[in-house]
Protein backbone atom coordinates (compact mmCIF):
# COMPACT_ATOMS: atom_id res chain seq x y z
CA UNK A 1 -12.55 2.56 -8.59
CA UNK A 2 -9.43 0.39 -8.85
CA UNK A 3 -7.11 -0.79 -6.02
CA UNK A 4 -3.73 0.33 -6.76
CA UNK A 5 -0.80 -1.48 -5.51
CA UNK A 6 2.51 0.19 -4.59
CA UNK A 7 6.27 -1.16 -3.60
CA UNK A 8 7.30 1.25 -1.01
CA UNK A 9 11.08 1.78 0.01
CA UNK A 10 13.64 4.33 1.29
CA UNK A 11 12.19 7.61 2.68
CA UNK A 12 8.44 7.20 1.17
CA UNK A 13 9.66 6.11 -2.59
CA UNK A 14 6.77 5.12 -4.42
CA UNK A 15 6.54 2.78 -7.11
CA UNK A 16 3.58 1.94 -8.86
CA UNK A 17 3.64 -1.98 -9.83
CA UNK A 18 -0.12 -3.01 -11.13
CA UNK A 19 -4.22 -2.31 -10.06
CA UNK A 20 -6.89 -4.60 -9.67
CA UNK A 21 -10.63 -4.33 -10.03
CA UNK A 22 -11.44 -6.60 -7.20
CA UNK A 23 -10.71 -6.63 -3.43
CA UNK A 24 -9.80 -9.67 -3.01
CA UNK A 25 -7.62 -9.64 -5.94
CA UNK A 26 -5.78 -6.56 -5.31
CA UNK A 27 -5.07 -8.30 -1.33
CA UNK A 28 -3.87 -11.73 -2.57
CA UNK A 29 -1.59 -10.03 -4.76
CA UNK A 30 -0.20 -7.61 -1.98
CA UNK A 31 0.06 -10.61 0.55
CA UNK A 32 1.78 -12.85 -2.28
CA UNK A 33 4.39 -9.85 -2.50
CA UNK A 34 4.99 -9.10 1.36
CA UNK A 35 5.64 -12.86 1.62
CA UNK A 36 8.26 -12.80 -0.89
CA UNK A 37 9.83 -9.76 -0.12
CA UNK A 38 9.94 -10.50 3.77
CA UNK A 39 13.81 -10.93 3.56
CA UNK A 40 14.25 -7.46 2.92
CA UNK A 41 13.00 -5.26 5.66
CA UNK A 42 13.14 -1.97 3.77
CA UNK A 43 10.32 -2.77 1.11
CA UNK A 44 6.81 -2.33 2.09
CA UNK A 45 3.91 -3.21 -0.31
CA UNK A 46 0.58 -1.32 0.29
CA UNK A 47 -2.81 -0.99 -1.64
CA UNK A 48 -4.87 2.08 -2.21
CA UNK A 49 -8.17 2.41 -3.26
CA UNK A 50 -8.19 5.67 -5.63
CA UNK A 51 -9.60 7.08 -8.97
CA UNK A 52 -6.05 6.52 -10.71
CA UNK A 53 -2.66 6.17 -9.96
CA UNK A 54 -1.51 9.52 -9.35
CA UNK A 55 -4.43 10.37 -6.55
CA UNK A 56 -3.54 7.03 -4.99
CA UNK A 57 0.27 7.72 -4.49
CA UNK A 58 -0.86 10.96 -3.19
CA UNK A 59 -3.39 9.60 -0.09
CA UNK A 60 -0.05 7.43 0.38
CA UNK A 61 2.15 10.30 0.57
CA UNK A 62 -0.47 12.14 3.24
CA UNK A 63 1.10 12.30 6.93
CA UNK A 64 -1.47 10.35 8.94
CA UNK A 65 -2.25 11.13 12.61
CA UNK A 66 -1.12 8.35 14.77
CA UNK A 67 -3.81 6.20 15.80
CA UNK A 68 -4.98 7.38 19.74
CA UNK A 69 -4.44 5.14 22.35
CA UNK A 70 -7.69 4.08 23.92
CA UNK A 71 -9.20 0.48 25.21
CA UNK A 72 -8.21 -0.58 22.43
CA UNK A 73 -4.52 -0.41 22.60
């Protein structure tokens, strides 16, 4: 399965820019675009690893639980 990389902006607007094959690919690309884009505090870029496109932009869409505060917070 491919790693899908998305721009995120506004109120959970999902765009759909490319997919890699590779891991390490997929994170050099998303790091190359937070860098660029770190003027602009409204644009997120995150990565997905899904089936296609459409499945990935849906586990991004899913409200996650916050994460619980333990030892480790």
């Amino acid at each position: 399965m491919p790693y899908f990389i998305f721009k995120v902006s506004g109120e959970r607007q999902f765009e759909y820019l490319e997919a890699h094959d590779t891991y390490r690919e997929a994170r050099r690309v998303v790091r190359a675009l937070r860098q660029s884009a770190s003027s602009d505090p409204g644009i997120q870029y995150r990565m997905v690893h899904g089936g296609d496109p459409a499945s990935a932009e849906r586990l991004l869409a899913m409200p996650r639980e916050p994460r619980p505060l333990g030892e480790d917070a």
